[in-house]
PDB file of N, CA and C in Angstrom:
ATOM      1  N   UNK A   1     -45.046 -25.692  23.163  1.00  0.00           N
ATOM      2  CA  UNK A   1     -44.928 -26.387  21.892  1.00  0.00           C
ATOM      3  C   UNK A   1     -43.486 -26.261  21.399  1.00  0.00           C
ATOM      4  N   UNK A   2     -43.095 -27.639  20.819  1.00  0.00           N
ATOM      5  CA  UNK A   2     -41.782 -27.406  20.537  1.00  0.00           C
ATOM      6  C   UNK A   2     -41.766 -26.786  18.863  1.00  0.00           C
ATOM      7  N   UNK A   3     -39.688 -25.654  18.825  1.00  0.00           N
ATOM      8  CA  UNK A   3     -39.860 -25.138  17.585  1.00  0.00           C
ATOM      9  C   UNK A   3     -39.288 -25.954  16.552  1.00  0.00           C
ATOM     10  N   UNK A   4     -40.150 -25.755  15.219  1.00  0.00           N
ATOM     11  CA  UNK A   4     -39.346 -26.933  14.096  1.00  0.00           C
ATOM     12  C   UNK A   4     -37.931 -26.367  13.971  1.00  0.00           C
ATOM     13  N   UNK A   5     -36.906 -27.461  13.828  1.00  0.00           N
ATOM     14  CA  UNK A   5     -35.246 -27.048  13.660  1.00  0.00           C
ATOM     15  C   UNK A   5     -35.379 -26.480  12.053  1.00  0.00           C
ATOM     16  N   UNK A   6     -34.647 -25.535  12.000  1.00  0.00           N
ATOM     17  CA  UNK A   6     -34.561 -24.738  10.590  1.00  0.00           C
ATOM     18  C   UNK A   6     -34.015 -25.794   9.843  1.00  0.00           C
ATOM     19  N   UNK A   7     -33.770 -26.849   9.821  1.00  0.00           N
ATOM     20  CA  UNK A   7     -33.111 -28.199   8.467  1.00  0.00           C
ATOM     21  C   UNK A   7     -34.493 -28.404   8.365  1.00  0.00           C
ATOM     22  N   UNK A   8     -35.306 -28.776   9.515  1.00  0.00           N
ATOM     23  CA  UNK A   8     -36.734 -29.390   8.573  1.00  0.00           C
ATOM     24  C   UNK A   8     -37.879 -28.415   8.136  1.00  0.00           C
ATOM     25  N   UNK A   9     -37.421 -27.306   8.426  1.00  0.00           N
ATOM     26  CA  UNK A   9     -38.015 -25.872   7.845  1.00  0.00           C
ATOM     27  C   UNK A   9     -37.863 -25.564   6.173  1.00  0.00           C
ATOM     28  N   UNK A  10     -36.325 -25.969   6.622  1.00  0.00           N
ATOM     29  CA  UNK A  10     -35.875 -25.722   4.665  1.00  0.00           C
ATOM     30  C   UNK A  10     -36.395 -26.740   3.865  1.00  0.00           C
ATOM     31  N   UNK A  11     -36.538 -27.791   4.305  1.00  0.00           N
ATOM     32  CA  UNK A  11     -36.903 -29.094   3.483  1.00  0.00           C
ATOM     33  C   UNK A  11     -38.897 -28.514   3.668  1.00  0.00           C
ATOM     34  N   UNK A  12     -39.356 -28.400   4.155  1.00  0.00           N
ATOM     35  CA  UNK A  12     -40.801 -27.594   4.135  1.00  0.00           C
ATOM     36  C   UNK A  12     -40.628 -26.179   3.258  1.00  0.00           C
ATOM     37  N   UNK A  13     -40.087 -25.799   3.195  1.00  0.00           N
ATOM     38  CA  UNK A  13     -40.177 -24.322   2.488  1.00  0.00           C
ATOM     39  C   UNK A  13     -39.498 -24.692   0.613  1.00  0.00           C
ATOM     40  N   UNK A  14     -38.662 -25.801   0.885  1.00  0.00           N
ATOM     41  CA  UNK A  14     -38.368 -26.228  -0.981  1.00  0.00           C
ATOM     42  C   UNK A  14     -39.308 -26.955  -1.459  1.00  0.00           C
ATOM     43  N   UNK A  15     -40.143 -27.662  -0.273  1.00  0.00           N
ATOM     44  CA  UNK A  15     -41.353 -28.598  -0.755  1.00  0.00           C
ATOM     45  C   UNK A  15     -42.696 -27.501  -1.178  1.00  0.00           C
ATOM     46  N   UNK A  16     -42.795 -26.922  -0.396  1.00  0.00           N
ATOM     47  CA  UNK A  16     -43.735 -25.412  -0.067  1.00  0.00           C
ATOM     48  C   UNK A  16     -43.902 -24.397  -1.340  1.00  0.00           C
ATOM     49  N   UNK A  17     -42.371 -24.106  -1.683  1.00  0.00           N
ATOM     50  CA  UNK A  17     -41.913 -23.709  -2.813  1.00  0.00           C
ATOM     51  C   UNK A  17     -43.060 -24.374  -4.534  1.00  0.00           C
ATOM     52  N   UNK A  18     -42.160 -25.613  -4.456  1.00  0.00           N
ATOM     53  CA  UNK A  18     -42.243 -26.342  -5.609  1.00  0.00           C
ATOM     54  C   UNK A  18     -43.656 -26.833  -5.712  1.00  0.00           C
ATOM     55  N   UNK A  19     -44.652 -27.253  -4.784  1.00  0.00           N
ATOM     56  CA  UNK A  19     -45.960 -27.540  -5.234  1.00  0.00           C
ATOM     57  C   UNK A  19     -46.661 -25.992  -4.772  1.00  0.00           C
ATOM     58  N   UNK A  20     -46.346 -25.046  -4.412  1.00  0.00           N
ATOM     59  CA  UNK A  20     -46.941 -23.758  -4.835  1.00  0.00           C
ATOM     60  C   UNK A  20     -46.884 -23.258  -5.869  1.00  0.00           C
ATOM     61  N   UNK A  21     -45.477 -23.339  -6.583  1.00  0.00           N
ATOM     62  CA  UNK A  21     -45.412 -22.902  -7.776  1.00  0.00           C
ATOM     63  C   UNK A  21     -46.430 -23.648  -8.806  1.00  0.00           C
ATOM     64  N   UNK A  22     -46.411 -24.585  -8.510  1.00  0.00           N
ATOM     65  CA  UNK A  22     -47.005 -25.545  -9.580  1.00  0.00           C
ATOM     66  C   UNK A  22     -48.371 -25.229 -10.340  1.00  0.00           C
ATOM     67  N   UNK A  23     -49.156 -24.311  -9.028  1.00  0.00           N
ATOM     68  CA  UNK A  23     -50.893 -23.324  -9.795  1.00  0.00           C
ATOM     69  C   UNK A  23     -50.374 -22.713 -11.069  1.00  0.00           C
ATOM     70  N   UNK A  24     -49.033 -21.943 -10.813  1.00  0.00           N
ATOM     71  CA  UNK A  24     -48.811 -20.514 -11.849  1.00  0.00           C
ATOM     72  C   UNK A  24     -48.928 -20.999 -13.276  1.00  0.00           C
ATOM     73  N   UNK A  25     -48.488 -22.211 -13.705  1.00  0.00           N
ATOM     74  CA  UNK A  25     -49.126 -22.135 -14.995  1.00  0.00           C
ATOM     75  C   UNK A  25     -50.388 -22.135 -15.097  1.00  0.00           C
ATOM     76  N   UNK A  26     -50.991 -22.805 -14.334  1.00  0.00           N
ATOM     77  CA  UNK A  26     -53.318 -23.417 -14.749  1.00  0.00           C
ATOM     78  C   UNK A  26     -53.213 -21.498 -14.664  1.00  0.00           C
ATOM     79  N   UNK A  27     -53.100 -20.859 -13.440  1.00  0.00           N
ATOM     80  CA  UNK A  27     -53.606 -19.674 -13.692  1.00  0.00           C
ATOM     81  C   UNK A  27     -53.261 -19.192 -14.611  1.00  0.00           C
ATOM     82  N   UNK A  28     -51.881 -18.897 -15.625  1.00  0.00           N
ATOM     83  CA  UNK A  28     -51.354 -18.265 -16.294  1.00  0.00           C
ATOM     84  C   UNK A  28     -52.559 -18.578 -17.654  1.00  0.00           C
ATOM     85  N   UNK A  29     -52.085 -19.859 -17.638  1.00  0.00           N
ATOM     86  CA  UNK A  29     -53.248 -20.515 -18.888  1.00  0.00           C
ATOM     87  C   UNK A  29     -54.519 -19.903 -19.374  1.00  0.00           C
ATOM     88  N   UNK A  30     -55.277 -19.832 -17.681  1.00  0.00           N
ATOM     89  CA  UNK A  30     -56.910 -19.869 -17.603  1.00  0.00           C
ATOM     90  C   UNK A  30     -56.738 -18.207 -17.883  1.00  0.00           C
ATOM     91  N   UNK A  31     -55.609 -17.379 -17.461  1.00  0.00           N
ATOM     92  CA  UNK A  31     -56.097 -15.593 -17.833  1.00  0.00           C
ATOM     93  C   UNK A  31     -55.503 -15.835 -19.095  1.00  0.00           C
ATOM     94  N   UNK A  32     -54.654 -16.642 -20.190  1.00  0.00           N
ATOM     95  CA  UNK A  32     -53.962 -16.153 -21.282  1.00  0.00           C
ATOM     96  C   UNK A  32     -55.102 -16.617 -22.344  1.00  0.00           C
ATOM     97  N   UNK A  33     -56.034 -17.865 -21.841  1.00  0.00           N
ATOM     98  CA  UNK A  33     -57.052 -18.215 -22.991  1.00  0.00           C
ATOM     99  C   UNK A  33     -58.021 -17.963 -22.680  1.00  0.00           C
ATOM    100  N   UNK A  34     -58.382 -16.889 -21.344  1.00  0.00           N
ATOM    101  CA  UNK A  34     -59.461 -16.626 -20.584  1.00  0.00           C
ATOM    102  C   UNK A  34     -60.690 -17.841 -20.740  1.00  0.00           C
ATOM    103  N   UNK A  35     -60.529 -19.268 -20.137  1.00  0.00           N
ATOM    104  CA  UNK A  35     -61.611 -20.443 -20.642  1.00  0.00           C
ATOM    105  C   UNK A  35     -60.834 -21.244 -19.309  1.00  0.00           C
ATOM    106  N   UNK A  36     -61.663 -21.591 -18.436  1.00  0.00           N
ATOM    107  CA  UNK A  36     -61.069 -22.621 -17.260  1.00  0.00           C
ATOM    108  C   UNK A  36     -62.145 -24.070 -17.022  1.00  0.00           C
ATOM    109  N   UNK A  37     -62.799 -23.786 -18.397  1.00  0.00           N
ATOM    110  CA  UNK A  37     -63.404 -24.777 -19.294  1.00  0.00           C
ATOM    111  C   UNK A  37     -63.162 -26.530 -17.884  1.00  0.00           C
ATOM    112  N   UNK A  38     -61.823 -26.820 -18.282  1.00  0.00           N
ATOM    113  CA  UNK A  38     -61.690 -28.041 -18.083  1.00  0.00           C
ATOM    114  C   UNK A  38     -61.312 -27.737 -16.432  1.00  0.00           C
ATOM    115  N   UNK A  39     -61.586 -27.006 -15.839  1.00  0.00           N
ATOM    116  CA  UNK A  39     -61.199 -27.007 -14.422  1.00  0.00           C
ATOM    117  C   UNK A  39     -62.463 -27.293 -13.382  1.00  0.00           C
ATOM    118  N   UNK A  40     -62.325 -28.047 -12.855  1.00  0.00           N
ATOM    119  CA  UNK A  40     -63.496 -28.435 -11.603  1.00  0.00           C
ATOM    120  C   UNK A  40     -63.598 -27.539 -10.581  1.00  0.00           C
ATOM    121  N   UNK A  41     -64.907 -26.859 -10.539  1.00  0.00           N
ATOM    122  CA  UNK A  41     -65.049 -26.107  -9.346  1.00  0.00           C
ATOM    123  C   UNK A  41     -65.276 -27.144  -8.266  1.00  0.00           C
ATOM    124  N   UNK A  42     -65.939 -27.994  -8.184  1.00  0.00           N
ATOM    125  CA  UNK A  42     -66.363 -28.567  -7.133  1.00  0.00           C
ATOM    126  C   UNK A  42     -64.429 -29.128  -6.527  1.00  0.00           C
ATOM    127  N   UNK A  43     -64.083 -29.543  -7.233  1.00  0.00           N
ATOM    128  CA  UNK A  43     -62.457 -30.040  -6.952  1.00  0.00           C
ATOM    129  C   UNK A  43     -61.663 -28.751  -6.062  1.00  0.00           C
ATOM    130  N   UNK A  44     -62.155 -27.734  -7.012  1.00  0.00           N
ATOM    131  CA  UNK A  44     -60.980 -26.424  -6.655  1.00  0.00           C
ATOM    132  C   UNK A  44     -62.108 -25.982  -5.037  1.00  0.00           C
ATOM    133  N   UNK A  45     -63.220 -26.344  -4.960  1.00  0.00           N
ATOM    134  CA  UNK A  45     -63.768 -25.738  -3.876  1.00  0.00           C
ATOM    135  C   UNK A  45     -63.078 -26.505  -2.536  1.00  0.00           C
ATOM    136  N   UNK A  46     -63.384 -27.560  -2.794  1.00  0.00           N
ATOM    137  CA  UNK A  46     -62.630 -28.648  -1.995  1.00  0.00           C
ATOM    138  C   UNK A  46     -61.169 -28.650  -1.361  1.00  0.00           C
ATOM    139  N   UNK A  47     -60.463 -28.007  -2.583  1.00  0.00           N
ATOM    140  CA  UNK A  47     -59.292 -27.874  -2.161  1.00  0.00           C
ATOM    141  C   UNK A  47     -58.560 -26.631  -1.340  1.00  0.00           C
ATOM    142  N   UNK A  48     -59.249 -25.803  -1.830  1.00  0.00           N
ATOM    143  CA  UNK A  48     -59.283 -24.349  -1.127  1.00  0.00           C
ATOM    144  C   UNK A  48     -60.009 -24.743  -0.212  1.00  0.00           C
ATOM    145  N   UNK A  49     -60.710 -25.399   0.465  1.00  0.00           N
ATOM    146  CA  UNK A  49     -60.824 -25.500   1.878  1.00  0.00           C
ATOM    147  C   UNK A  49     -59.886 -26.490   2.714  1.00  0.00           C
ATOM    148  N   UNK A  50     -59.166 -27.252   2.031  1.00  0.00           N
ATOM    149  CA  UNK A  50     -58.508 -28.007   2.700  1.00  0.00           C
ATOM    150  C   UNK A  50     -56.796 -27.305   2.517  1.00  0.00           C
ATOM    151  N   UNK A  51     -57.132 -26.215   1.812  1.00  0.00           N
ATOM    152  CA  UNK A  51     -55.245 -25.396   2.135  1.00  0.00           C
ATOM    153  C   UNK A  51     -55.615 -24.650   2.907  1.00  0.00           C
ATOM    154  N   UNK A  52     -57.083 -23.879   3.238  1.00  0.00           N
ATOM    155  CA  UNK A  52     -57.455 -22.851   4.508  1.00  0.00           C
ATOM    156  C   UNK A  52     -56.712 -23.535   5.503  1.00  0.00           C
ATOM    157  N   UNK A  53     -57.353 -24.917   6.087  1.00  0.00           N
ATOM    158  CA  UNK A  53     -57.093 -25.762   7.071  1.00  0.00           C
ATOM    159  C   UNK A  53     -55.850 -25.890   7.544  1.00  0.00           C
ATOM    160  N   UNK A  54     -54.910 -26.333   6.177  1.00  0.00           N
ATOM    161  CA  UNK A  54     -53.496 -26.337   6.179  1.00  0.00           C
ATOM    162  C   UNK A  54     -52.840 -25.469   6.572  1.00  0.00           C
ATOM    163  N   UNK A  55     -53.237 -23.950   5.895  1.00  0.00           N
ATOM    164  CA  UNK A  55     -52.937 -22.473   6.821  1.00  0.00           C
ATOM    165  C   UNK A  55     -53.305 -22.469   8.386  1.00  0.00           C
ATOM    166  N   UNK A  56     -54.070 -23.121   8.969  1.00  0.00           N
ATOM    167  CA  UNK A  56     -54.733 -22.103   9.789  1.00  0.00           C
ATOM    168  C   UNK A  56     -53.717 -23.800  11.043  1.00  0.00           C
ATOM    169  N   UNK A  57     -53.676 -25.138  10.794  1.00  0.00           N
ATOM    170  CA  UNK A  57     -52.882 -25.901  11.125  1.00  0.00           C
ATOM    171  C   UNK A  57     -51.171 -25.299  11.194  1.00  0.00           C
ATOM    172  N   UNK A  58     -51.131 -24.969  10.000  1.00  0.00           N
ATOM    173  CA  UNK A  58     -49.677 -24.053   9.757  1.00  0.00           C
ATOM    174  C   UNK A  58     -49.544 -22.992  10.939  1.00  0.00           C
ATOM    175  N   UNK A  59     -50.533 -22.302  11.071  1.00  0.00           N
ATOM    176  CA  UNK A  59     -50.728 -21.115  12.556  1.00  0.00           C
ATOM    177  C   UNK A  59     -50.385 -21.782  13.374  1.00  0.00           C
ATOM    178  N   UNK A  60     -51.200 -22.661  13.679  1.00  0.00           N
ATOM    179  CA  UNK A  60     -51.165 -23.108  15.316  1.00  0.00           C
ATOM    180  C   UNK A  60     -49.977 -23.763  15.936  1.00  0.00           C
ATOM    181  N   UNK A  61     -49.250 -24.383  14.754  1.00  0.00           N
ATOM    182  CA  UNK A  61     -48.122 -25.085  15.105  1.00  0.00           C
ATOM    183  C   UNK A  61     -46.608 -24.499  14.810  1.00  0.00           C
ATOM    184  N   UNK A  62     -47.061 -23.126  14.422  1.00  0.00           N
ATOM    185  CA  UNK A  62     -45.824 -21.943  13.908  1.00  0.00           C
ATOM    186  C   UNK A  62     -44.896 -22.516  12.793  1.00  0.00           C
ATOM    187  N   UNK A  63     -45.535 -23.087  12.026  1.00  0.00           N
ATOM    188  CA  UNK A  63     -44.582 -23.592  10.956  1.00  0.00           C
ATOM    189  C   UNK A  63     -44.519 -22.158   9.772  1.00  0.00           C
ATOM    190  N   UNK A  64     -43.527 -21.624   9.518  1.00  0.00           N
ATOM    191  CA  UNK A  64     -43.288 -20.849   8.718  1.00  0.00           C
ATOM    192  C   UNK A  64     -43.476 -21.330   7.539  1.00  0.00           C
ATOM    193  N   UNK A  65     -43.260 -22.298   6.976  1.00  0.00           N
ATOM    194  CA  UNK A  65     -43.239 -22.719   6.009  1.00  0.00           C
ATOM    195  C   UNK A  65     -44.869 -23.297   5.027  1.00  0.00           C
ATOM    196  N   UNK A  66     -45.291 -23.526   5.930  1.00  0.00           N
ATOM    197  CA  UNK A  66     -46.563 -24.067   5.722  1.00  0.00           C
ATOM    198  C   UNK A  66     -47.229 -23.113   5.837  1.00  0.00           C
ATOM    199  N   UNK A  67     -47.426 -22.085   6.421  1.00  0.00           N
ATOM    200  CA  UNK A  67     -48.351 -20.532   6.541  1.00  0.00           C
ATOM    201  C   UNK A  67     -47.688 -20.173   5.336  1.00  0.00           C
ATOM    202  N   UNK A  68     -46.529 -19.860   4.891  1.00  0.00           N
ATOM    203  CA  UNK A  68     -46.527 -18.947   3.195  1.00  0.00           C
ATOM    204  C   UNK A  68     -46.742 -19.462   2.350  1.00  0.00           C
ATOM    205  N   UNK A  69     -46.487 -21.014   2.408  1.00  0.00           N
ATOM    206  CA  UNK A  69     -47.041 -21.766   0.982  1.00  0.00           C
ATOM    207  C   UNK A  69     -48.287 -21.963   0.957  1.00  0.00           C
ATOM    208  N   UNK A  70     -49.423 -21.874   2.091  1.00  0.00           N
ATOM    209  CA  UNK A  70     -51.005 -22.078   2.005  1.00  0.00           C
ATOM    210  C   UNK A  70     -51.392 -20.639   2.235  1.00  0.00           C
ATOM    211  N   UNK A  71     -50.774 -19.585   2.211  1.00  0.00           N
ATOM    212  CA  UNK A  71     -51.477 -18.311   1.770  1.00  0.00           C
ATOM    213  C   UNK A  71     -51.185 -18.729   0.586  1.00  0.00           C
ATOM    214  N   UNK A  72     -49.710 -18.314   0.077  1.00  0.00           N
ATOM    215  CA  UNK A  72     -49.791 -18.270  -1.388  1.00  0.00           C
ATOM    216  C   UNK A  72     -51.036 -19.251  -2.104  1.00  0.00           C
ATOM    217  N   UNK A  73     -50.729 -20.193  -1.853  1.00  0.00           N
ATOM    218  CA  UNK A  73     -51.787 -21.411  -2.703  1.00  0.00           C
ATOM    219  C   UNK A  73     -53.178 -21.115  -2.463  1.00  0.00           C
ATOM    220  N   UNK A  74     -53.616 -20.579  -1.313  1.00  0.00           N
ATOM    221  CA  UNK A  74     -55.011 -20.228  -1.132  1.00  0.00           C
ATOM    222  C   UNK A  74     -55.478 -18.944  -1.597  1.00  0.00           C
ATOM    223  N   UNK A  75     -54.298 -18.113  -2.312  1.00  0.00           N
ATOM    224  CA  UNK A  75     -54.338 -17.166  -3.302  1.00  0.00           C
ATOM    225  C   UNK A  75     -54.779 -17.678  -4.393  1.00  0.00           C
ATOM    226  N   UNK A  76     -53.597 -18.525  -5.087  1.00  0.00           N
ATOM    227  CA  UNK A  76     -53.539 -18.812  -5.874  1.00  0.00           C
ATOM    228  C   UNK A  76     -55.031 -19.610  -6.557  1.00  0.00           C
ATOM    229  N   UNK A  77     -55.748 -20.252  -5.777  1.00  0.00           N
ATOM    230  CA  UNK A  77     -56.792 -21.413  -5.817  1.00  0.00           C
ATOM    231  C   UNK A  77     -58.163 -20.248  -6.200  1.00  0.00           C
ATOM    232  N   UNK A  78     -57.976 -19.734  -5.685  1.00  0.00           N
ATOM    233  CA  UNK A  78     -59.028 -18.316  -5.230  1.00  0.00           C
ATOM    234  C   UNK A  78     -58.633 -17.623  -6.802  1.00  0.00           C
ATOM    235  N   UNK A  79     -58.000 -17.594  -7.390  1.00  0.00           N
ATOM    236  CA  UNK A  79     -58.137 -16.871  -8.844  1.00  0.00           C
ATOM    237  C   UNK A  79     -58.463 -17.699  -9.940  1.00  0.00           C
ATOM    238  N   UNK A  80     -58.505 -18.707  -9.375  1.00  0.00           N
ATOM    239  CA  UNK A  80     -58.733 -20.310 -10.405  1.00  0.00           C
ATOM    240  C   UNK A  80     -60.178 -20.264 -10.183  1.00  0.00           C
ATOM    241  N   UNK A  81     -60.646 -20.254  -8.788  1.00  0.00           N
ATOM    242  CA  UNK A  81     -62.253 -20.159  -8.774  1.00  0.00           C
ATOM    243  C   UNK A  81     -62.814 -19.260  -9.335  1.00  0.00           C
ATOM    244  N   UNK A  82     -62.412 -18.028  -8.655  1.00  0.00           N
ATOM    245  CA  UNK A  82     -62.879 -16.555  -9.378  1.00  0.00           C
ATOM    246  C   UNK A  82     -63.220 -16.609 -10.928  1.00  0.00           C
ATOM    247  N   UNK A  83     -61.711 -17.489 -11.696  1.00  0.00           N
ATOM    248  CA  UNK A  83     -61.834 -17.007 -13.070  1.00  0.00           C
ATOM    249  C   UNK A  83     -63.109 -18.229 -13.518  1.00  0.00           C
ATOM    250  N   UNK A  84     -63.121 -19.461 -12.956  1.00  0.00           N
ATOM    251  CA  UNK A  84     -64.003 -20.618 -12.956  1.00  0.00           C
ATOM    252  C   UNK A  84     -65.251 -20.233 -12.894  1.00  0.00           C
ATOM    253  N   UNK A  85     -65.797 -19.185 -11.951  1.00  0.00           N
ATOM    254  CA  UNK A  85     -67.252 -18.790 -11.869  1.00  0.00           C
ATOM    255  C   UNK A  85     -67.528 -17.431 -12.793  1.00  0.00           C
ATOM    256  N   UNK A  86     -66.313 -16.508 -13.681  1.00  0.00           N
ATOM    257  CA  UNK A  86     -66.680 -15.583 -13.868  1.00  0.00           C
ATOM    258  C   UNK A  86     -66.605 -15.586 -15.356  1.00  0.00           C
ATOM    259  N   UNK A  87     -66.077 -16.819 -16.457  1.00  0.00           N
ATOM    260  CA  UNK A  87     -66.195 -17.156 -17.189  1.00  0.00           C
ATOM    261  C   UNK A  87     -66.937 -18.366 -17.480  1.00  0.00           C
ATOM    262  N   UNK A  88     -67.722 -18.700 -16.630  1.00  0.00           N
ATOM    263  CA  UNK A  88     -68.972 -19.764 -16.419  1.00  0.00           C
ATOM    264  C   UNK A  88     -68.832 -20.532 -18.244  1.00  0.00           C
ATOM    265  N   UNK A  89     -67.549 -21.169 -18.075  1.00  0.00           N
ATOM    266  CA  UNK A  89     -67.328 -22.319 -19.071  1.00  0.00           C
ATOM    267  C   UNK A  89     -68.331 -23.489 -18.943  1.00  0.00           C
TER     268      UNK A  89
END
């Protein structure tokens, strides 16, 4: 398998970056007003299975970039559910 050239690594890892970051406010929100009220589990279930995928695609094809931004995000998704089922808004 061929390796990605580190130019299209960086352009994956600022993209990787910037829509990972993008959870930290909903989470920040959902623990600061403890209420995730308006958040879709069925959406967030959905999606956390389709960043697993993205991780586990990210493995197989050794993209660095795509394995840290779909852990992070499949972190991130996973505290959105957690707080979604444990404040049963």
């Amino acid at each position: 398998m061929e390796v990605i050239p580190i130019e299209i690594e960086i352009i994956g890892l600022v993209a990787a970056s910037l829509t990972t970051v993008s959870f930290v406010p909903q989470v920040y929100k959902i623990w600061k007003t403890k209420s995730a009220e308006s958040i879709s589990l069925a959406m967030f279930l959905m999606f956390f299975v389709g960043v697993l995928l993205w991780l586990v695609y990210g493995i197989f094809i050794k993209s660095v970039s795509m394995t840290i931004a779909n852990t992070i995000t499949a972190s991130l998704a996973m505290v959105i559910i957690y707080y979604k089922i444990k404040l049963k808004d």
